[in-house]
PDB file of N, CA and C in Angstrom:
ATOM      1  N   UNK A   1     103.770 120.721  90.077  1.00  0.00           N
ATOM      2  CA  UNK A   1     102.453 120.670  89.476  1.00  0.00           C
ATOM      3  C   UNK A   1     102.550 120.522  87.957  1.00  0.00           C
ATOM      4  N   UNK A   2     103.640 121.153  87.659  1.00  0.00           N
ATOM      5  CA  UNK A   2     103.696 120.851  86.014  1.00  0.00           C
ATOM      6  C   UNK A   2     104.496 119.699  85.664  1.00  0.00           C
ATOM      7  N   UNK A   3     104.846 119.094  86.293  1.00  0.00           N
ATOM      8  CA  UNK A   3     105.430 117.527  86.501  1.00  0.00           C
ATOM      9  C   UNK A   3     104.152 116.556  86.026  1.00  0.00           C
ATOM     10  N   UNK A   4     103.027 117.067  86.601  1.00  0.00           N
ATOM     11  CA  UNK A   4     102.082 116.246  86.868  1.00  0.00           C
ATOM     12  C   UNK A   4     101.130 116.592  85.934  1.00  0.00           C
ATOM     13  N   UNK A   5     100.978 117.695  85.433  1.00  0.00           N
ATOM     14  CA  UNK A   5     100.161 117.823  84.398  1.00  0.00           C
ATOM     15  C   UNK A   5     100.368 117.498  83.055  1.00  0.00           C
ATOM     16  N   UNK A   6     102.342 117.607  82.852  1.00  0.00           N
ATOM     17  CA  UNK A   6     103.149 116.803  81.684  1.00  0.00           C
ATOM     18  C   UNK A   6     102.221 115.482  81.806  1.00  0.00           C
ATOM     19  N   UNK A   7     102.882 114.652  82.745  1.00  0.00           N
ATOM     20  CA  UNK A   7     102.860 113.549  82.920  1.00  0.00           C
ATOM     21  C   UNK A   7     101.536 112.870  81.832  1.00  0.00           C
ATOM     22  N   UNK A   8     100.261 113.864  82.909  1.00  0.00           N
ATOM     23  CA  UNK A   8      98.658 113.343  82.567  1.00  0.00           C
ATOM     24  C   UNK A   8      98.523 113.717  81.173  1.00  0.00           C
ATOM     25  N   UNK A   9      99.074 115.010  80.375  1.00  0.00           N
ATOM     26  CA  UNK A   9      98.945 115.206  78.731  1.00  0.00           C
ATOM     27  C   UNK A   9      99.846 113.954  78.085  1.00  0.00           C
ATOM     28  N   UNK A  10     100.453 113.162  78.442  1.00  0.00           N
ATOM     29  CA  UNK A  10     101.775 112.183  78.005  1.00  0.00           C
ATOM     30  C   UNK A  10     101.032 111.202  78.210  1.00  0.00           C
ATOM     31  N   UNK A  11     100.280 111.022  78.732  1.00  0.00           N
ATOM     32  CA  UNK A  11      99.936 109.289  78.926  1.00  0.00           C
ATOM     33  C   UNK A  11      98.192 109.088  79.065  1.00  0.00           C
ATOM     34  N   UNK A  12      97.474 109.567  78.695  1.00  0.00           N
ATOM     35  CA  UNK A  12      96.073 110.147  78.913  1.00  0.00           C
ATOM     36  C   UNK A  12      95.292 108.967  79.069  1.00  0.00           C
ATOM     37  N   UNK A  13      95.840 107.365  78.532  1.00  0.00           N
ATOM     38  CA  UNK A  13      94.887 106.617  79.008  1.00  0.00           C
ATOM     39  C   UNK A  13      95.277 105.777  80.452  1.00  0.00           C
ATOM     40  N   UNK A  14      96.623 106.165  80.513  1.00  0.00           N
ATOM     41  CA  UNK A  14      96.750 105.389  81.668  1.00  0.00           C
ATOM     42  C   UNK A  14      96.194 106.356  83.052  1.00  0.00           C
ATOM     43  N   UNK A  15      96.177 108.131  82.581  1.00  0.00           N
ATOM     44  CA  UNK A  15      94.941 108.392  83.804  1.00  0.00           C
ATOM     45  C   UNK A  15      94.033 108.509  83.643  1.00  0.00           C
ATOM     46  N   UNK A  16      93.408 108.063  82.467  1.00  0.00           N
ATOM     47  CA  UNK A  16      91.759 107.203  82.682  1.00  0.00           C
ATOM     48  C   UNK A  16      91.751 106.501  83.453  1.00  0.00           C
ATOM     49  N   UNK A  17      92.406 105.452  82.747  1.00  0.00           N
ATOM     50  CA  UNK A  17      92.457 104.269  83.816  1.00  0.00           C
ATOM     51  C   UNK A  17      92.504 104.336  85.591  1.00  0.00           C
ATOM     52  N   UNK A  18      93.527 105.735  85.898  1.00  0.00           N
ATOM     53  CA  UNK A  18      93.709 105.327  87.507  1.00  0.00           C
ATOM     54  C   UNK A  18      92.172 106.097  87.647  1.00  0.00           C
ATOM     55  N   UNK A  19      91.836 106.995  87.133  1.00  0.00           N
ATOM     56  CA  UNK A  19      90.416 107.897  87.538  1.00  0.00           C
ATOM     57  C   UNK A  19      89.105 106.700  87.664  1.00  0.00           C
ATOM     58  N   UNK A  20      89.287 106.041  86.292  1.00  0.00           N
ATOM     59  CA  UNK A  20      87.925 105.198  86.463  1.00  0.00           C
ATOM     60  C   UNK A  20      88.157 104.228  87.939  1.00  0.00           C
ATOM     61  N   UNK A  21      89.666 103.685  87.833  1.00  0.00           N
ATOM     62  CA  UNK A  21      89.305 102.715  88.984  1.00  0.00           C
ATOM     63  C   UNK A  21      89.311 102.672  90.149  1.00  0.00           C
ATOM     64  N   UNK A  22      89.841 104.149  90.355  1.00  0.00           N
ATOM     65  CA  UNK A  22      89.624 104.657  91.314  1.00  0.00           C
ATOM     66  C   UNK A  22      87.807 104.972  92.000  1.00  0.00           C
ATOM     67  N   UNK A  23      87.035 105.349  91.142  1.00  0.00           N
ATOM     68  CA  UNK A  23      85.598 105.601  91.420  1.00  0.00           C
ATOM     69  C   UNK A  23      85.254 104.384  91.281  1.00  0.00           C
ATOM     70  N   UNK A  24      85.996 103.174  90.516  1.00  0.00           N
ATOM     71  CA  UNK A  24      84.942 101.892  90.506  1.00  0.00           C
ATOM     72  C   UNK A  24      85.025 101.395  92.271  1.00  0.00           C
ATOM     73  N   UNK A  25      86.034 101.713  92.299  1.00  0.00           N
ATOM     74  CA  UNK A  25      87.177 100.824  93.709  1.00  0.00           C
ATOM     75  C   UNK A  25      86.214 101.522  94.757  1.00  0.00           C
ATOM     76  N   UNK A  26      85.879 103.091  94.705  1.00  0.00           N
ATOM     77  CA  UNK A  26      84.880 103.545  95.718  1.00  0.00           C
ATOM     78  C   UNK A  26      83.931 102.734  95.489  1.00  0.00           C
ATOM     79  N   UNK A  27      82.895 103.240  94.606  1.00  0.00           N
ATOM     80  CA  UNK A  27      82.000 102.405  94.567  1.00  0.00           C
ATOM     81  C   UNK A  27      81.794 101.058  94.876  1.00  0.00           C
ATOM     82  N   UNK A  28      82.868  99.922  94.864  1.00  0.00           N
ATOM     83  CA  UNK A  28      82.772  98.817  95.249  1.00  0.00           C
ATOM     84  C   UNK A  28      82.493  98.576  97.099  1.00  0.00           C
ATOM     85  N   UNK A  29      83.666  99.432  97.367  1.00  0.00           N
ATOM     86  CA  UNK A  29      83.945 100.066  99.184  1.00  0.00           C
ATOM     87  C   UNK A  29      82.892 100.306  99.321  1.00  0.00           C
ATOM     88  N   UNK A  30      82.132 101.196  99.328  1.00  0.00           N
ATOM     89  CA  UNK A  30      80.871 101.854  99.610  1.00  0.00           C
ATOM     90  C   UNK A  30      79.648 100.916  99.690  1.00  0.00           C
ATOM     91  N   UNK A  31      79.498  99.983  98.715  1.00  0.00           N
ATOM     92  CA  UNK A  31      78.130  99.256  98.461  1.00  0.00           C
ATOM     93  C   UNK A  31      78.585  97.954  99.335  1.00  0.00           C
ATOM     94  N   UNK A  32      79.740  97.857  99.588  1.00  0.00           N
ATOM     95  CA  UNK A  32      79.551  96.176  99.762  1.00  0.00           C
ATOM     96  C   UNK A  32      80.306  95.661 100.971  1.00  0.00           C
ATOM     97  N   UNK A  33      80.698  97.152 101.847  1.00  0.00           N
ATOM     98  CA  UNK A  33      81.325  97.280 103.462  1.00  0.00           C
ATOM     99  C   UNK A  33      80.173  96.614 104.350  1.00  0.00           C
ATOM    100  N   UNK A  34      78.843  96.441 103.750  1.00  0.00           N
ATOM    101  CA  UNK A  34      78.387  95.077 105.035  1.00  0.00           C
ATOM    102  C   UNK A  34      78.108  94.105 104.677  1.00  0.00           C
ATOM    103  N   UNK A  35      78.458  93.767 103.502  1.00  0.00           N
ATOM    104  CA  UNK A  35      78.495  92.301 103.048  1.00  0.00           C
ATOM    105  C   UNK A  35      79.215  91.335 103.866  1.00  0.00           C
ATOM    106  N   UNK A  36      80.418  91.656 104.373  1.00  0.00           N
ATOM    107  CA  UNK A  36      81.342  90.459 105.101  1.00  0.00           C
ATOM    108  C   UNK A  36      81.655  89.517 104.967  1.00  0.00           C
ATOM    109  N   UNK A  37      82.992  90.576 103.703  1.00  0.00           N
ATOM    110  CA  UNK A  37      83.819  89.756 102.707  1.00  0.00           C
ATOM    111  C   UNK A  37      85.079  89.462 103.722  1.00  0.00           C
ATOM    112  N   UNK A  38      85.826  88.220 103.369  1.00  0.00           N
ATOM    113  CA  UNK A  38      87.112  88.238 104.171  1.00  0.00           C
ATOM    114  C   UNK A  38      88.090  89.486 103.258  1.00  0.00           C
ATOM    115  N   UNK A  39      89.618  89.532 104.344  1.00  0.00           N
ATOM    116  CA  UNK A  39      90.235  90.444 103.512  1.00  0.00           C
ATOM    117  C   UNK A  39      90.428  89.738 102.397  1.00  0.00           C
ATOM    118  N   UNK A  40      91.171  88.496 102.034  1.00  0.00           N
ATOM    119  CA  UNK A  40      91.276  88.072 100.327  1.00  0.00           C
ATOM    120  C   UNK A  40      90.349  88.176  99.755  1.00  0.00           C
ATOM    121  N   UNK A  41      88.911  88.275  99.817  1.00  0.00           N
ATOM    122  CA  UNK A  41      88.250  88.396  99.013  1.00  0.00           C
ATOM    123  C   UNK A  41      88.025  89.652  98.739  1.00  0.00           C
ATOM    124  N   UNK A  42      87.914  90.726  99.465  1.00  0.00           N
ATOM    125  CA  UNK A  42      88.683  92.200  99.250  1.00  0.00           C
ATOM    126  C   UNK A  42      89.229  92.522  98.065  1.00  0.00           C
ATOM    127  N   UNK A  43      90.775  91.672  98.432  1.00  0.00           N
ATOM    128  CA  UNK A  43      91.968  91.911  98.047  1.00  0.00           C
ATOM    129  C   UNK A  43      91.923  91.768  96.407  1.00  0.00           C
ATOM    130  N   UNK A  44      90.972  90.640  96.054  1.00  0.00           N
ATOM    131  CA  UNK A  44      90.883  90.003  94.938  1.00  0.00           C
ATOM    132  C   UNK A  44      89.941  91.124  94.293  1.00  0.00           C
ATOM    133  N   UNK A  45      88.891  91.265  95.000  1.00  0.00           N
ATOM    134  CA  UNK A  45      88.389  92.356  94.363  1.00  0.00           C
ATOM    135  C   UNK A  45      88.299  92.848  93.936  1.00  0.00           C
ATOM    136  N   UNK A  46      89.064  93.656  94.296  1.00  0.00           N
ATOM    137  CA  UNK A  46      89.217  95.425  94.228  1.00  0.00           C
ATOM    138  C   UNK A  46      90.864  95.241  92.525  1.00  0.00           C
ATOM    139  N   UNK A  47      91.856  93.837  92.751  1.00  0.00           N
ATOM    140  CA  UNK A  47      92.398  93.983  92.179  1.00  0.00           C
ATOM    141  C   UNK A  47      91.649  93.583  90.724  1.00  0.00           C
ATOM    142  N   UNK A  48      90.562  92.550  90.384  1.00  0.00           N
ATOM    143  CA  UNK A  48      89.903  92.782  89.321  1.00  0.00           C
ATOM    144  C   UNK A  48      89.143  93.855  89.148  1.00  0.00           C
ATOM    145  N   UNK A  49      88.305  94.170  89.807  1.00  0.00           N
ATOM    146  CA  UNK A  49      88.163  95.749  89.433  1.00  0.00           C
ATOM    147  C   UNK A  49      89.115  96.936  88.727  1.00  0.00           C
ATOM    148  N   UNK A  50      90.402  96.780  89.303  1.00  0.00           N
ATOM    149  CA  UNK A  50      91.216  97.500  88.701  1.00  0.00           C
ATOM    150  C   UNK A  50      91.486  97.313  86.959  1.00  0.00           C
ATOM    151  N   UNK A  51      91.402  95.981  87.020  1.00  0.00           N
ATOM    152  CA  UNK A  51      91.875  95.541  85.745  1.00  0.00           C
ATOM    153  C   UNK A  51      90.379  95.290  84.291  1.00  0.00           C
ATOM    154  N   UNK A  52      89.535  95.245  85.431  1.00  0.00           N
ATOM    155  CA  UNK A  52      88.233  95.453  84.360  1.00  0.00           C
ATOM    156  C   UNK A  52      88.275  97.147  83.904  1.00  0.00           C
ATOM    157  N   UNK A  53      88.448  98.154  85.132  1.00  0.00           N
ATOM    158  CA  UNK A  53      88.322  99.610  84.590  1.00  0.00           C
ATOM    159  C   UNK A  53      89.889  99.836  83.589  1.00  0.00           C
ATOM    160  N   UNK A  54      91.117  98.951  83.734  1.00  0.00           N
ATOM    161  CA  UNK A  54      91.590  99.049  82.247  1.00  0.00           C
ATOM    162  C   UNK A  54      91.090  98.236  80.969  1.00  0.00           C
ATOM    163  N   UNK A  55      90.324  97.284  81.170  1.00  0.00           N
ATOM    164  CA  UNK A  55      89.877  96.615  80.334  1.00  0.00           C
ATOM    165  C   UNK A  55      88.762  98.317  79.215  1.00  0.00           C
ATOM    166  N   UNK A  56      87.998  98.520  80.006  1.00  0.00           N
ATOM    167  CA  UNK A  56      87.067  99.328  79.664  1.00  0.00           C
ATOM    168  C   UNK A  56      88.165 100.396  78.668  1.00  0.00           C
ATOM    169  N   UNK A  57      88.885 100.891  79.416  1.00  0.00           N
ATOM    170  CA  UNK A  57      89.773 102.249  79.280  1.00  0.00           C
ATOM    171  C   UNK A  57      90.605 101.293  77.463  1.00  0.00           C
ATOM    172  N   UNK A  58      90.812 100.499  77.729  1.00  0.00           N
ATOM    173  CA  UNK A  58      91.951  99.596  76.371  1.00  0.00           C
ATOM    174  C   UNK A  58      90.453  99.902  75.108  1.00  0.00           C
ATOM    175  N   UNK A  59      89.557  99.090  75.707  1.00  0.00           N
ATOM    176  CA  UNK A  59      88.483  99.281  74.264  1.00  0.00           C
ATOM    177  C   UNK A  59      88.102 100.857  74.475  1.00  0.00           C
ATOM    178  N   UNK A  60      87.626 101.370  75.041  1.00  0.00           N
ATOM    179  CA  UNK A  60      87.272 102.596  74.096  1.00  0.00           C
ATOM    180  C   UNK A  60      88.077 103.114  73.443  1.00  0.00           C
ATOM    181  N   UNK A  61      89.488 103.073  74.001  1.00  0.00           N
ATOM    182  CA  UNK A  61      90.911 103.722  72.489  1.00  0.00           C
ATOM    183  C   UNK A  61      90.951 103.302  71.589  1.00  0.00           C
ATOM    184  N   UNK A  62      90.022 101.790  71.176  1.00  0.00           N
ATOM    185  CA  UNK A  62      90.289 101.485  70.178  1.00  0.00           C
ATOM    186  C   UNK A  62      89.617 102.488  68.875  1.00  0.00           C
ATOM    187  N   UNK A  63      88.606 103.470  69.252  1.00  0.00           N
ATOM    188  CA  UNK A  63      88.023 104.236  68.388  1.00  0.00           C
ATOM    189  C   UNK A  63      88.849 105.035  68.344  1.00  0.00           C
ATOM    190  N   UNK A  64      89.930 105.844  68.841  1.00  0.00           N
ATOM    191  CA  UNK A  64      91.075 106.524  68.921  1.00  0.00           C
ATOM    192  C   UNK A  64      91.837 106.494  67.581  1.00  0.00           C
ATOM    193  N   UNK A  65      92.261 105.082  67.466  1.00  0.00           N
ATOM    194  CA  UNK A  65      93.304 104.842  66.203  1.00  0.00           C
ATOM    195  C   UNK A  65      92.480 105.265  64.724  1.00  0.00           C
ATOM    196  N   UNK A  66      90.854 104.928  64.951  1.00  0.00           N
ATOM    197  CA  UNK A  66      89.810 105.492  63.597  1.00  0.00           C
ATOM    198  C   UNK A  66      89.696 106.413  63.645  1.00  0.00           C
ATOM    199  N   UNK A  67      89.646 107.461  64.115  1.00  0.00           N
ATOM    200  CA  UNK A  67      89.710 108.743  64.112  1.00  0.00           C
ATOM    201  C   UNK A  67      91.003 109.577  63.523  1.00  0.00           C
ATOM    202  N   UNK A  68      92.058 109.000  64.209  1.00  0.00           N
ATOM    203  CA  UNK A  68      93.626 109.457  63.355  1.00  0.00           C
ATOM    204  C   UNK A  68      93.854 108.899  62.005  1.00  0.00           C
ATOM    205  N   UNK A  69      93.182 107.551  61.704  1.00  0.00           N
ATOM    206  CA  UNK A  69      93.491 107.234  60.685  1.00  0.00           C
ATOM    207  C   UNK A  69      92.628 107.713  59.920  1.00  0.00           C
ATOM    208  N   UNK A  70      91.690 108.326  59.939  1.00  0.00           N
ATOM    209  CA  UNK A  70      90.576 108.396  58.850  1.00  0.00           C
ATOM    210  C   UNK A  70      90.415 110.160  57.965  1.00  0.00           C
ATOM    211  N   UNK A  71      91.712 110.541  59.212  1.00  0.00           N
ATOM    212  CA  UNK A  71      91.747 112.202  59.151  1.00  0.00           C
ATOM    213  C   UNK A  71      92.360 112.657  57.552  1.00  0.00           C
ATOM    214  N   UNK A  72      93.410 111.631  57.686  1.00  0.00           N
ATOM    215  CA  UNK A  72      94.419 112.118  56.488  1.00  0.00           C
ATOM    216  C   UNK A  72      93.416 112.035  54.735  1.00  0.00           C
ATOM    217  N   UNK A  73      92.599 111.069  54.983  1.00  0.00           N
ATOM    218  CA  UNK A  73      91.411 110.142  53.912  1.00  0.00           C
ATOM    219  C   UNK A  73      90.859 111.281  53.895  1.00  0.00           C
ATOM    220  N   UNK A  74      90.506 111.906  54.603  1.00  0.00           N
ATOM    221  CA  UNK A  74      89.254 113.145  54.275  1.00  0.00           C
ATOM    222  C   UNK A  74      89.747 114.183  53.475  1.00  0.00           C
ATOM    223  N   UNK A  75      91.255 114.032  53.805  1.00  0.00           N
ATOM    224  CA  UNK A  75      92.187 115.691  53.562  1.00  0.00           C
ATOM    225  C   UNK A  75      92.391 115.344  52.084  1.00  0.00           C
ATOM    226  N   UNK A  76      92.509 114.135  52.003  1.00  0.00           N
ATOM    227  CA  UNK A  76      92.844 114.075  50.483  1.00  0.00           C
ATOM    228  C   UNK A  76      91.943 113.911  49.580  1.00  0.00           C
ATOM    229  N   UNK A  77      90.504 113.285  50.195  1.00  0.00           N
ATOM    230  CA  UNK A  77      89.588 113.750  48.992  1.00  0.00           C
ATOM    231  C   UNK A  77      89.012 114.849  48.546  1.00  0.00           C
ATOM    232  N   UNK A  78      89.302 115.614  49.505  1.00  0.00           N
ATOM    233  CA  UNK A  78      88.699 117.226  49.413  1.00  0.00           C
ATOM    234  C   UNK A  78      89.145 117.564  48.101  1.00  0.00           C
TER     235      UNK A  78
END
């Protein structure tokens, strides 16, 4: 368990990433099981989905790097 909780403090956007696409990936399952998609179109799916919920997860860090950088600026005008 502490394998796994290292892990998630060590890498925090890549388990955004599996969390969001994981609920997108439900959500997709859920709404669209009577549509009557073939499996490739499934397949294709679910794998852009994956890659839009890192898309999402890549831009919001980008406010990440302004926040660290802007810390040291404050300390020194004080």
């Amino acid at each position: 368990m502490n394998t796994i909780k290292t892990w998630i403090l060590k890498h925090p956007s890549l388990t955004a990433w599996f969390v969001l696409a994981l609920g997108m990936v439900t959500l997709l399952v859920f709404e669209a099981r009577s549509v009557g998609l073939t499996s490739s179109q499934w397949f294709w799916l679910i794998v852009v989905t994956v890659l839009v919920a890192g898309a999402c997860i890549w831009i919001i860090s980008w406010g990440d790097d302004d926040v660290e950088a802007s810390e040291p600026e404050e300390e020194a005008s004080s």
